[in-house]
N, C-alpha and C. Protein backbone atom coordinates (compact mmCIF):
# COMPACT_ATOMS: atom_id res chain seq x y z
N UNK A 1 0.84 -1.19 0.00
CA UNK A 1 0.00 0.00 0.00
C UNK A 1 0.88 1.24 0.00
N UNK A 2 2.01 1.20 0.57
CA UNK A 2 2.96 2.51 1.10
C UNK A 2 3.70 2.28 -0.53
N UNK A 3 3.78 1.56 -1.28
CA UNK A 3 4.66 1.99 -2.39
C UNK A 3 3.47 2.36 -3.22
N UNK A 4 1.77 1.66 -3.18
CA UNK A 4 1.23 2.57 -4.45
C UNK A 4 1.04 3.95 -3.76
N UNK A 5 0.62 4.55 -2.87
CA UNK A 5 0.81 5.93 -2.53
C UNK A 5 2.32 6.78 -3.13
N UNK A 6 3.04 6.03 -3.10
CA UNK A 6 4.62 6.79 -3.50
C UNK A 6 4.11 7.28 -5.20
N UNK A 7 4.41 5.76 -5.76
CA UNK A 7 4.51 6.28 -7.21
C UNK A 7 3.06 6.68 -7.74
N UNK A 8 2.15 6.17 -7.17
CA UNK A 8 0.63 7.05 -7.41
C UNK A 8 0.89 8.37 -7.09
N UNK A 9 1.07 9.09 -6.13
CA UNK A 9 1.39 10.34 -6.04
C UNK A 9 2.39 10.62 -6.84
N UNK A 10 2.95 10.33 -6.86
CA UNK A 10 4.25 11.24 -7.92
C UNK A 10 3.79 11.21 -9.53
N UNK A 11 3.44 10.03 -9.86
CA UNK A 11 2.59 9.57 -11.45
C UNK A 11 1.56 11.07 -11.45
N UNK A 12 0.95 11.03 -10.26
CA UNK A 12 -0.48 11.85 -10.66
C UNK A 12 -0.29 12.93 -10.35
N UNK A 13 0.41 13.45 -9.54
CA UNK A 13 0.34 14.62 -9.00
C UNK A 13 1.89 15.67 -8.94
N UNK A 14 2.72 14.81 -9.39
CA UNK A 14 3.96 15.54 -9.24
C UNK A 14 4.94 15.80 -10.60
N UNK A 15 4.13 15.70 -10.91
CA UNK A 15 4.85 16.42 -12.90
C UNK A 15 4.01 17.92 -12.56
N UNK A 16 4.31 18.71 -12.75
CA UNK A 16 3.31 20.35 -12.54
C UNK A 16 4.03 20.91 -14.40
N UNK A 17 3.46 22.18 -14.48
CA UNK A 17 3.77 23.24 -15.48
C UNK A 17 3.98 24.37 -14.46
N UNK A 18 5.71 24.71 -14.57
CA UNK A 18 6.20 26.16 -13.91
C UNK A 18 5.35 27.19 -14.53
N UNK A 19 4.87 27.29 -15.61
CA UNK A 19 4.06 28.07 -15.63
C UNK A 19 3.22 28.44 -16.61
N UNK A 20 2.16 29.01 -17.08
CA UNK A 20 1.10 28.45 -17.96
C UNK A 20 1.82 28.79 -19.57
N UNK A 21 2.67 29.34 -19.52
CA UNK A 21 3.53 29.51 -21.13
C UNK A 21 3.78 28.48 -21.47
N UNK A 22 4.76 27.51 -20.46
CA UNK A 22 5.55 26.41 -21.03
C UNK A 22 4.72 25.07 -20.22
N UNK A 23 3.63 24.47 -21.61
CA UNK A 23 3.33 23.27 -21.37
C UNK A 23 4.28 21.41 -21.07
N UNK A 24 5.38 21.95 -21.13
CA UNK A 24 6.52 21.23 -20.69
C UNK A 24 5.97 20.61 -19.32
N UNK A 25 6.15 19.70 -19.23
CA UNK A 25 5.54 18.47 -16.98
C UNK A 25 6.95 18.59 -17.04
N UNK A 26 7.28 19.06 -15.88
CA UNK A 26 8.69 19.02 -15.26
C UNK A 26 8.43 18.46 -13.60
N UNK A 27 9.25 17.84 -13.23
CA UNK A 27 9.46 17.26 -11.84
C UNK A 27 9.14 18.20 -10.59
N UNK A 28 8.54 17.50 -9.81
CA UNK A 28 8.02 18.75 -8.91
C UNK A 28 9.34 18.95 -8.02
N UNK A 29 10.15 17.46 -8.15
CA UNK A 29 11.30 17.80 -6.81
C UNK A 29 12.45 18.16 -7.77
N UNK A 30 12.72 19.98 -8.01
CA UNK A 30 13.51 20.46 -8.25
C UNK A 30 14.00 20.42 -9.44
N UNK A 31 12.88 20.43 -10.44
CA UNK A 31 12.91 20.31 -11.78
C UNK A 31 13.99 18.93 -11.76
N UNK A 32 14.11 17.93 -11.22
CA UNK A 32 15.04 16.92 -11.24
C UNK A 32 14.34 15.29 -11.61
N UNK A 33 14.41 15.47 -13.26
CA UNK A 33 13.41 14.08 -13.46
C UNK A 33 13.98 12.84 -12.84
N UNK A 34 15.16 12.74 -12.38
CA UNK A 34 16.19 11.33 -11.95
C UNK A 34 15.22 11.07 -10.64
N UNK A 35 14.96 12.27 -9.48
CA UNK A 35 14.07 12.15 -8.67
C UNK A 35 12.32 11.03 -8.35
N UNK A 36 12.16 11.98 -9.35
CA UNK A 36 10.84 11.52 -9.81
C UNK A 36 10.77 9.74 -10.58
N UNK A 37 11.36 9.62 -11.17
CA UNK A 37 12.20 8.34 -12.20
C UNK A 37 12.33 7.56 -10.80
N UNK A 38 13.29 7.96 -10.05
CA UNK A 38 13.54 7.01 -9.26
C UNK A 38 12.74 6.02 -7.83
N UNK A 39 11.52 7.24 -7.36
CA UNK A 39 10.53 7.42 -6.74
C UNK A 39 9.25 6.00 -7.51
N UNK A 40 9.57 6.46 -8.14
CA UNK A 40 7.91 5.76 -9.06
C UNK A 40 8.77 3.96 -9.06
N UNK A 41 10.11 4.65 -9.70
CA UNK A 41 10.76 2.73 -10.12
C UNK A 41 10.98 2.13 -8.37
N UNK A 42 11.30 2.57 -7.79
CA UNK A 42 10.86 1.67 -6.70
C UNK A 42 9.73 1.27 -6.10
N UNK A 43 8.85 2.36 -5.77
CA UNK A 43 7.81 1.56 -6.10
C UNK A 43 6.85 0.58 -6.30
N UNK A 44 7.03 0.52 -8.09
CA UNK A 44 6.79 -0.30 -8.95
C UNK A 44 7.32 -1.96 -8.39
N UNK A 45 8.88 -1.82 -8.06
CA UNK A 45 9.51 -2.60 -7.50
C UNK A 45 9.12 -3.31 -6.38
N UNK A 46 8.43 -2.48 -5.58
CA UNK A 46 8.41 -2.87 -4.14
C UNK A 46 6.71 -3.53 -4.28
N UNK A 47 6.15 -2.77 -5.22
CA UNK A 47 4.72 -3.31 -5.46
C UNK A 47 4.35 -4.99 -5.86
N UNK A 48 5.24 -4.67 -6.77
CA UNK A 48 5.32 -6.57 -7.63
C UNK A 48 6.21 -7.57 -7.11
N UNK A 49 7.29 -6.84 -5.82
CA UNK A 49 8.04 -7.66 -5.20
C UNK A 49 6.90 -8.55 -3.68
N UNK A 50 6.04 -7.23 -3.43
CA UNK A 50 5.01 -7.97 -2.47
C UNK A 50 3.96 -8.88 -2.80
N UNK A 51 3.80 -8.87 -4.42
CA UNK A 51 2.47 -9.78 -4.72
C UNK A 51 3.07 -11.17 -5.10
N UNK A 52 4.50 -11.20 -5.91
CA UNK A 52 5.30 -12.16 -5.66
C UNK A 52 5.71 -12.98 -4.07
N UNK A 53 5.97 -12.11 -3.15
CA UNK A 53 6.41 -12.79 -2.42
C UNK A 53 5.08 -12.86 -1.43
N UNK A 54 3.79 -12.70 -1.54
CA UNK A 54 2.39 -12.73 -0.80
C UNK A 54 2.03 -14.39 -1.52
N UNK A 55 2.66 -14.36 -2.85
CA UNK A 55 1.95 -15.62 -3.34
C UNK A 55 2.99 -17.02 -2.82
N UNK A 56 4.01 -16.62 -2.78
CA UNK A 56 5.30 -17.42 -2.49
C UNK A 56 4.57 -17.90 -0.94
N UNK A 57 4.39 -17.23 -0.19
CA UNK A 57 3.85 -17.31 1.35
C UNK A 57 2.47 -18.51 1.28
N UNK A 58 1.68 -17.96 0.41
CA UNK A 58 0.76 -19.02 0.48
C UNK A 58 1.03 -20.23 -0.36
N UNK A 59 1.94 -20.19 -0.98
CA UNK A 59 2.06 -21.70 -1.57
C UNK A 59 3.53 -22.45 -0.62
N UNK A 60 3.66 -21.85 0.52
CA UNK A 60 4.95 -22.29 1.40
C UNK A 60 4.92 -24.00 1.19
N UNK A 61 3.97 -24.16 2.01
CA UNK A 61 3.25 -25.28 2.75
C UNK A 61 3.29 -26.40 1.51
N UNK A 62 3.12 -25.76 0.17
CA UNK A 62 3.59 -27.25 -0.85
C UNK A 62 4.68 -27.47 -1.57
N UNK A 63 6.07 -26.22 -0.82
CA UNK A 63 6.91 -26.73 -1.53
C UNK A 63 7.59 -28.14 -0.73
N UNK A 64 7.41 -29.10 -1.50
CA UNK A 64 7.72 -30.25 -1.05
C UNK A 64 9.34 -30.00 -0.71
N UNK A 65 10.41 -29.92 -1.76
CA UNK A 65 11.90 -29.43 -1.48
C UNK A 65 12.22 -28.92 0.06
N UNK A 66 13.32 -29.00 0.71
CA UNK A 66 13.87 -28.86 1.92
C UNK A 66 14.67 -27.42 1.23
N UNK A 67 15.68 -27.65 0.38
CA UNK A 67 16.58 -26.58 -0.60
C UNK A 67 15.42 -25.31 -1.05
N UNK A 68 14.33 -25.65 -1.76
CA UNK A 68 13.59 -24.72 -2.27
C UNK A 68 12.75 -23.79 -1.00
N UNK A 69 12.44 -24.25 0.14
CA UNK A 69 12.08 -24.11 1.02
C UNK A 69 13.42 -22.63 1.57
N UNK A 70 13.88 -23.19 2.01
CA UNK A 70 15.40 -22.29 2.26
C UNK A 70 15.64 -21.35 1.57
N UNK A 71 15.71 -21.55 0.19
CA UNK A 71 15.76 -20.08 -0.95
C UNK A 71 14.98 -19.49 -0.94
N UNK A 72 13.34 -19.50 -0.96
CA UNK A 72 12.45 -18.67 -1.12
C UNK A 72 12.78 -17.74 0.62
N UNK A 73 12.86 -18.48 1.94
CA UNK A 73 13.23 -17.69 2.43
C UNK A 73 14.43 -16.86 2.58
N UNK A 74 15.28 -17.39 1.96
CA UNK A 74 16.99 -16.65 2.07
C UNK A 74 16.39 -15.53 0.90
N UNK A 75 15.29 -15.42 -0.33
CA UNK A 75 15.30 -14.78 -1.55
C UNK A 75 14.60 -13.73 -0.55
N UNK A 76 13.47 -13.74 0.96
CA UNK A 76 12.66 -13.10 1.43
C UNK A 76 13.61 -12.11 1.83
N UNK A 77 14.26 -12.54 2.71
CA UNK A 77 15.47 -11.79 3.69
C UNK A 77 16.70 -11.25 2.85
N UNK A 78 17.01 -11.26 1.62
CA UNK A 78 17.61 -10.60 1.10
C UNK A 78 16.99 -9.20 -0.15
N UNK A 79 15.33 -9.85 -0.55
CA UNK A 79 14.40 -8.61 -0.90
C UNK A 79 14.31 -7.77 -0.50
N UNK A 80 14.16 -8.06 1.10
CA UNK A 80 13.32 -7.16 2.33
C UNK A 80 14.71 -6.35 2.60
N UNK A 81 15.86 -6.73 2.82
CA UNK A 81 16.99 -5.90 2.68
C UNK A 81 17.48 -5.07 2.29
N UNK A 82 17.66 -5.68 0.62
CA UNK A 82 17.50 -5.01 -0.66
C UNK A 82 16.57 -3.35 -0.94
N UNK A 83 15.18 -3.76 -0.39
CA UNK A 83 13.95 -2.46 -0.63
C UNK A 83 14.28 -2.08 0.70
N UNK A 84 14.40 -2.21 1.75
CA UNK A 84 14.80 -1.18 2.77
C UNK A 84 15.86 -0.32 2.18
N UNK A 85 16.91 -0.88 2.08
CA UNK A 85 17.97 0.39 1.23
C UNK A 85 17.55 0.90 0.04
N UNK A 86 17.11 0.51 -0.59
CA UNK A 86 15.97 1.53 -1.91
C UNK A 86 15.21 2.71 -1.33
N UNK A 87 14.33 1.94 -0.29
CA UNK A 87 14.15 3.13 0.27
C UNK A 87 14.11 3.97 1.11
N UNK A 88 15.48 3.60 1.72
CA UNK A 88 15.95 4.56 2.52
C UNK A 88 16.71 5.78 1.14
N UNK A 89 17.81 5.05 0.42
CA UNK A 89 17.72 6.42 -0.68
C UNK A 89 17.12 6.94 -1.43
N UNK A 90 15.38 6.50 -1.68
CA UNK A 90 14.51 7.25 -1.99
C UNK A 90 13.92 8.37 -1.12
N UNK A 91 13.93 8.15 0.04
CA UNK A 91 13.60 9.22 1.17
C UNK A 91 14.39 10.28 1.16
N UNK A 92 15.54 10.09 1.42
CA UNK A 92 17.13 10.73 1.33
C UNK A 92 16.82 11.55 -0.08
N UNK A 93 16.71 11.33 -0.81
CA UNK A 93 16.96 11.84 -2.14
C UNK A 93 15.58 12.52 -2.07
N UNK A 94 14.46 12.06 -2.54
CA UNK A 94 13.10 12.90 -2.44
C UNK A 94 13.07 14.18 -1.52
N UNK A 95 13.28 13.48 0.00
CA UNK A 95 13.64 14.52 0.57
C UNK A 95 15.06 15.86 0.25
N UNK A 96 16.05 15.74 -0.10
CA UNK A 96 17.27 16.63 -0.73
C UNK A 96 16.15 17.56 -1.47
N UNK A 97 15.72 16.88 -2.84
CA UNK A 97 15.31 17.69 -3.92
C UNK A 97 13.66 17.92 -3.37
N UNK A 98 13.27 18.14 -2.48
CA UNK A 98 12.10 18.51 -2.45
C UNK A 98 12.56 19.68 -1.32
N UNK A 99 13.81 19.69 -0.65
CA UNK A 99 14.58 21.01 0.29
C UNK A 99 14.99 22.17 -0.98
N UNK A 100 15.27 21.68 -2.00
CA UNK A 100 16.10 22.78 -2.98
C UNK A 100 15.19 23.34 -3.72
N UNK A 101 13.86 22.43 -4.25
CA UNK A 101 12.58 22.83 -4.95
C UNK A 101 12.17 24.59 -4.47
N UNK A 102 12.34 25.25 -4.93
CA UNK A 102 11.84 26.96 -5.10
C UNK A 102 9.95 26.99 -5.36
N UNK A 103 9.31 27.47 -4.56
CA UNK A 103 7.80 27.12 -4.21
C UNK A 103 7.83 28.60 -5.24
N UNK A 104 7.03 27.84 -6.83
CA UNK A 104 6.17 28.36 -7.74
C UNK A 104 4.68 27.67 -7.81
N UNK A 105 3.71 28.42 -8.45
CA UNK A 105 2.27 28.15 -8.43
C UNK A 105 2.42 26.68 -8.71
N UNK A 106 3.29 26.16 -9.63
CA UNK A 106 2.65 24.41 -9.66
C UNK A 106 3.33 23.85 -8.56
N UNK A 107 4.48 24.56 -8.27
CA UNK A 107 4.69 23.54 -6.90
C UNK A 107 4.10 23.34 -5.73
N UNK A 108 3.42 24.35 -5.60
CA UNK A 108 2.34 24.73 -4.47
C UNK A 108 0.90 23.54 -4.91
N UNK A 109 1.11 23.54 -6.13
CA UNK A 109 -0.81 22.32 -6.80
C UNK A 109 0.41 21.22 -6.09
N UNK A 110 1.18 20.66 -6.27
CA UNK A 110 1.27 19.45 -5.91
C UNK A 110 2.06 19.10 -4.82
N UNK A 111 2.39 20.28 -3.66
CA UNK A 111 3.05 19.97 -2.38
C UNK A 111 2.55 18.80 -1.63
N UNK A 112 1.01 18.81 -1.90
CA UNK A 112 0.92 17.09 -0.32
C UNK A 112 1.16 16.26 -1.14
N UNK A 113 1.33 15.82 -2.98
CA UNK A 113 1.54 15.27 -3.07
C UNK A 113 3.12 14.53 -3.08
N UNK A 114 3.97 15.70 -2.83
CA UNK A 114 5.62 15.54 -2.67
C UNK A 114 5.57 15.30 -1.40
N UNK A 115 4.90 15.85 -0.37
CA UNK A 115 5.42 15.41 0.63
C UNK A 115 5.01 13.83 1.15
N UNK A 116 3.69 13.87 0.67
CA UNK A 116 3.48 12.10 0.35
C UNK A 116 4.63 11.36 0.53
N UNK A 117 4.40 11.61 -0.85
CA UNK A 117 5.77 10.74 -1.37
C UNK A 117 7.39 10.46 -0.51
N UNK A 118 7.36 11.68 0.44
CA UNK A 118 8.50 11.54 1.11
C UNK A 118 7.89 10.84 2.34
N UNK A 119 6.91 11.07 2.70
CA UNK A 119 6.43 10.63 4.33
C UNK A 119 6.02 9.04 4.04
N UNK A 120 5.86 8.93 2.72
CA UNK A 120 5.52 7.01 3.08
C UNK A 120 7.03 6.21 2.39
N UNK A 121 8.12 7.18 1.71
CA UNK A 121 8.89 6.63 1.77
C UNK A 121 9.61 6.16 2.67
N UNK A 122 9.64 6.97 3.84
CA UNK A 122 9.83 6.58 5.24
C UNK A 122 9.12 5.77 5.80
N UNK A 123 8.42 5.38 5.56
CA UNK A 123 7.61 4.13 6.34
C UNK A 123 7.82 3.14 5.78
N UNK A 124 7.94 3.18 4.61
CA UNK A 124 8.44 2.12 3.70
C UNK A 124 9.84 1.30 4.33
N UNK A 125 10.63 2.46 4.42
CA UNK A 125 11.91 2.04 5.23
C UNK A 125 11.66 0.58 6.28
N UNK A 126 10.70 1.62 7.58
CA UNK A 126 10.51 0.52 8.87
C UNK A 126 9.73 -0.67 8.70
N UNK A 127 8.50 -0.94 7.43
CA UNK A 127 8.09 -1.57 6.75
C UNK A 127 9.09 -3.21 6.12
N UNK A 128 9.70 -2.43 5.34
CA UNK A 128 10.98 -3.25 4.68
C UNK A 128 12.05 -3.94 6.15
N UNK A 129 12.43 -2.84 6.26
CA UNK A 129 13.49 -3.37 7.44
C UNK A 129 12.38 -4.46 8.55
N UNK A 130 11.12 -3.95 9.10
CA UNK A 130 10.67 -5.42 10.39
C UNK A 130 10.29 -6.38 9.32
N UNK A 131 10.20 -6.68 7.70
CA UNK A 131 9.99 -7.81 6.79
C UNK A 131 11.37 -8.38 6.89
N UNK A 132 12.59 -7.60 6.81
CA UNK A 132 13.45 -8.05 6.61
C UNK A 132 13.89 -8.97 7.75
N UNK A 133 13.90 -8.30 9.16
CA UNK A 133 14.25 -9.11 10.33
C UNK A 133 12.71 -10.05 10.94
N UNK A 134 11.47 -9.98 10.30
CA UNK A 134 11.03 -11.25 10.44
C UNK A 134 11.96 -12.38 9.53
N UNK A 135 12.03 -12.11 8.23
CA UNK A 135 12.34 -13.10 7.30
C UNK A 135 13.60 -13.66 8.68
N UNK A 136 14.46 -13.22 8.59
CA UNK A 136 16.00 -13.53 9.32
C UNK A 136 15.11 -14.55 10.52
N UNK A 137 14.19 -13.66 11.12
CA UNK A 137 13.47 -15.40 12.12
C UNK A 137 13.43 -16.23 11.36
N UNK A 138 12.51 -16.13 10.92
CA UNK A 138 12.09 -17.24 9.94
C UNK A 138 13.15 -18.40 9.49
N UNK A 139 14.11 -17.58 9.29
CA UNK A 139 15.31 -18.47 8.63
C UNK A 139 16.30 -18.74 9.56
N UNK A 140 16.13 -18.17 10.68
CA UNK A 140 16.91 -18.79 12.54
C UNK A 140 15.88 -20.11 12.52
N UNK A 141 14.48 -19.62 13.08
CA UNK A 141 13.39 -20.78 13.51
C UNK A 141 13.78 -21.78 12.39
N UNK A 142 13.73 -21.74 11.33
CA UNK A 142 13.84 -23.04 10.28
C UNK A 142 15.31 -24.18 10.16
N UNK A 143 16.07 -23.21 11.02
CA UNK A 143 17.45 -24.40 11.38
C UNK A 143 17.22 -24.90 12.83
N UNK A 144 16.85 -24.41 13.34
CA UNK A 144 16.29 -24.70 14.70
C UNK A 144 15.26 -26.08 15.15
N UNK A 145 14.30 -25.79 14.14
CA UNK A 145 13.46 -26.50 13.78
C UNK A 145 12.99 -27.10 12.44
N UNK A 146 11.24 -27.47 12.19
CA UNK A 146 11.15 -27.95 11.33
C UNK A 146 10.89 -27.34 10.07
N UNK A 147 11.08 -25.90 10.10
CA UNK A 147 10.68 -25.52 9.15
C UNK A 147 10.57 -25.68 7.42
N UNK A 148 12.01 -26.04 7.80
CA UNK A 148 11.93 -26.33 6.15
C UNK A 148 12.14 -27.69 5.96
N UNK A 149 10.82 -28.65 6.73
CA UNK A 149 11.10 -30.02 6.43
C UNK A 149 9.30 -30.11 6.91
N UNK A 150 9.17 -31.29 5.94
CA UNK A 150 7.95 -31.64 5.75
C UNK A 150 7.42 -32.15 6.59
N UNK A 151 5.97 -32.33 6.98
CA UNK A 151 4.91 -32.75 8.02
C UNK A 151 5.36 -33.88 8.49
N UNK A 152 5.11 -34.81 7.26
CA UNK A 152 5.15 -36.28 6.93
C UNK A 152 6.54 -37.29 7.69
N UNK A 153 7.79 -36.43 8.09
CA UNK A 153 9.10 -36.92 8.46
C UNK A 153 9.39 -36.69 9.43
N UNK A 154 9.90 -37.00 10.46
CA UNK A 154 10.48 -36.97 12.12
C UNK A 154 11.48 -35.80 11.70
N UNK A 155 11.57 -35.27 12.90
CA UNK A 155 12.89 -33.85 12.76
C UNK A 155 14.02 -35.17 13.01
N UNK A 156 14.41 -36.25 13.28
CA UNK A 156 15.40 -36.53 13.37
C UNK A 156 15.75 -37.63 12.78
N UNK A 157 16.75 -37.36 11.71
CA UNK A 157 16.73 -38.27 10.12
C UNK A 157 17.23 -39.96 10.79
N UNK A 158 17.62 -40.23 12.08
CA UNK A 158 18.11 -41.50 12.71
C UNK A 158 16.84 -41.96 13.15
N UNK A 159 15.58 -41.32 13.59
CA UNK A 159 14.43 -41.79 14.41
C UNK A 159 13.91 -42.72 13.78
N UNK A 160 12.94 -44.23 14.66
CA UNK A 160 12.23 -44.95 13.81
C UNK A 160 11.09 -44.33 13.58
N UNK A 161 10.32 -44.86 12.65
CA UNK A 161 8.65 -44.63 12.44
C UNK A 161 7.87 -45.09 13.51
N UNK A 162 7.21 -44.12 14.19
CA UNK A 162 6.28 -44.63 14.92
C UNK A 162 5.67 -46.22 14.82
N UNK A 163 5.40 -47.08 15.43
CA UNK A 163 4.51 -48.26 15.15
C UNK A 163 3.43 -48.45 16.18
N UNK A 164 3.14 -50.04 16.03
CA UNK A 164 2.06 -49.86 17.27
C UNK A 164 2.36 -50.18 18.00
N UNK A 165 1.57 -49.93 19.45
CA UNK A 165 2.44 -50.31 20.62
C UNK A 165 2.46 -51.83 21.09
N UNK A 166 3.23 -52.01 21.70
CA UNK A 166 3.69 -53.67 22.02
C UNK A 166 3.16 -53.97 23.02
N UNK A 167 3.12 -54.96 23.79
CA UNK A 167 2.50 -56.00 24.93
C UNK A 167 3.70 -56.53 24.72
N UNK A 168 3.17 -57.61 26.31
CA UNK A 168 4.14 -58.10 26.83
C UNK A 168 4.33 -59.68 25.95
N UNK A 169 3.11 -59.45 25.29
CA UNK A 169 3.52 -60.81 23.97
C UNK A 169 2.09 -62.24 24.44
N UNK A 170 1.75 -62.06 25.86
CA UNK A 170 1.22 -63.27 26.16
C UNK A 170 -0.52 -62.36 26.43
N UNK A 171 -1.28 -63.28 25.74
CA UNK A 171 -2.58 -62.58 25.95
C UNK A 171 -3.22 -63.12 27.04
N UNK A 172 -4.02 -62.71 27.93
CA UNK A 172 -4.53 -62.96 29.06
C UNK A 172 -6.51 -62.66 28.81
N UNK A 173 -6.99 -63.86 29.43
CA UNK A 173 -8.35 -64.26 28.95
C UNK A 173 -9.37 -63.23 30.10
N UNK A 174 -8.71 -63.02 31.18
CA UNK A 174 -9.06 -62.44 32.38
C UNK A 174 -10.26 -61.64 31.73
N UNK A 175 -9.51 -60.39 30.69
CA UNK A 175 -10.10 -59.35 29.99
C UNK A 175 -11.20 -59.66 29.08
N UNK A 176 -11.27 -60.93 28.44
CA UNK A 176 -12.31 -61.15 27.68
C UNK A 176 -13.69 -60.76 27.64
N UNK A 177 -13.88 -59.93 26.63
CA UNK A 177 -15.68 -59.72 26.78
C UNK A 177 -16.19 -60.58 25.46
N UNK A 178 -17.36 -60.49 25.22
CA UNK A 178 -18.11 -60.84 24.03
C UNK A 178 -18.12 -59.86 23.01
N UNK A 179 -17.74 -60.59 21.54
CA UNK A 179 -18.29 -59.90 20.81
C UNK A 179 -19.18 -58.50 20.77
N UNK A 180 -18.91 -57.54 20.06
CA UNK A 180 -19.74 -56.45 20.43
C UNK A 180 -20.96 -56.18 19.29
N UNK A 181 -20.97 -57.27 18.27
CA UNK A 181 -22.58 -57.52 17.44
C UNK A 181 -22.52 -58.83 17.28
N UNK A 182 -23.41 -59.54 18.22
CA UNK A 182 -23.35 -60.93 18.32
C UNK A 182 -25.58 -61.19 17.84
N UNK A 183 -25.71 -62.17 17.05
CA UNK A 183 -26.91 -62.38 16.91
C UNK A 183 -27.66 -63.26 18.07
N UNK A 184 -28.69 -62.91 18.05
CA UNK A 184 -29.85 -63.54 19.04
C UNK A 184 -30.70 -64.85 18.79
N UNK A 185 -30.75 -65.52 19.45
CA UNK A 185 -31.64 -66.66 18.63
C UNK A 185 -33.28 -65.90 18.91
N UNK A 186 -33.26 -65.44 19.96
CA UNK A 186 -34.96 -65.40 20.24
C UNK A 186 -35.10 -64.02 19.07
N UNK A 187 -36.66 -64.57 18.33
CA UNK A 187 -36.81 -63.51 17.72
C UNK A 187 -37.42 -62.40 18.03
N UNK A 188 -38.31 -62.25 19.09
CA UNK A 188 -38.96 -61.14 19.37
C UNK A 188 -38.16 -61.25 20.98
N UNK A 189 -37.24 -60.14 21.11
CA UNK A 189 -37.06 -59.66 22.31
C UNK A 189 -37.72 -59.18 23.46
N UNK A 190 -37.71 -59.39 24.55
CA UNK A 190 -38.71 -59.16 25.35
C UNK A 190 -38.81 -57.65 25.23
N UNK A 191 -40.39 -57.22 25.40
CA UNK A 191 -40.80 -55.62 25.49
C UNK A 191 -40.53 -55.39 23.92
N UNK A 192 -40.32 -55.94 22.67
CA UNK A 192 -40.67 -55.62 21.33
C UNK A 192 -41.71 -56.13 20.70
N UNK A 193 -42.61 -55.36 20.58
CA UNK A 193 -43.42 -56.38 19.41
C UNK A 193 -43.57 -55.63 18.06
N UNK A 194 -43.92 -57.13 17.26
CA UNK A 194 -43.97 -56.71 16.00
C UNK A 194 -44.58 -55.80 15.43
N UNK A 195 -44.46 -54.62 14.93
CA UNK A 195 -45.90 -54.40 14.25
C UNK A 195 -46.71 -54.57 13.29
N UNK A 196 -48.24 -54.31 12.96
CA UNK A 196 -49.05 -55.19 12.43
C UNK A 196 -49.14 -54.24 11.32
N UNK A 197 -49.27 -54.86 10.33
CA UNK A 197 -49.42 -53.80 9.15
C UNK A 197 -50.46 -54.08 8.05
């Protein structure tokens, strides 16, 4: 959500005209298109990196692989890494060129949308970074435990398979009951009768 607010605001609202002569869209942060360029491409980045890795999450549970299991999380914790430092120098930078930006009439139409753009790049940051140090659990808990090993197998590759449980081998009659659907010879049980039809 915090990256479509970034490049949605900047897409929609942060190209302006300095002034009604020159129909030229110039960058709202400091006539500096690299700004703007760079704002939107992360983003974009951070947008399709979450629907990728939202779908990766729900199909965890069938990657059968122990190895594939491990990469998708080592690929989590090095994404989440990765877009924290994106956007920490998207903040850094948005913010610079939105300090040097000189307040003309279009910069004034699209100020909440620059500052948007800087205030959820920052969140983006703490966003990225607690994804990043869940993933790093994730990938502690999974050597620890069973994580990246299937339902179906004991955590401990020496263990036997469960079986059934044993006796002492000699059966004892003591316990004997009857059958639990045994037939009757009498046909009408006492207190049933037939009915007449």
């Amino acid at each position: 959500i915090f990256s479509i607010v970034v490049f949605g605001s900047i897409v929609n609202e942060c190209y302006v005209n300095k002034d009604s002569q020159n129909p030229e869209l110039l960058c709202i942060f400091n006539d500096n298109e690299s700004a703007c360029s760079y704002g939107i491409a992360v983003g974009i980045i951070a947008f399709f990196g979450c629907i990728f890795f939202f779908v990766v999450d729900l199909q965890f549970q069938q990657i059968s692989s122990v190895k594939d299991r491990k990469r998708a999380v080592l690929l989590d914790l090095g994404f989440s890494g990765f877009l924290s430092f994106l956007w920490f120098v998207a903040f850094c930078f948005l913010a610079n060129q939105w300090q040097r930006t000189t307040m003309s009439k279009g910069a004034l139409q699209g100020a909440d949308a620059a500052r948007a753009a800087i205030a959820f790049s920052f969140f983006s940051i703490i966003v990225w970074v607690a994804l990043a140090v869940k993933a790093l659990q994730r990938y502690r808990l999974g050597t620890d435990m069973s994580l990246f090993a299937t339902d179906q197998f004991a955590a401990d590759s020496n263990a036997a398979y469960p079986g059934y449980p044993t006796g002492s081998g000699i059966e004892s009659t003591e316990t004997y009951q009857s059958p639990p659907f045994t037939e009757t010879s009498d046909a009408n049980p006492k207190g049933y009768q037939v009915p007449a039809y």
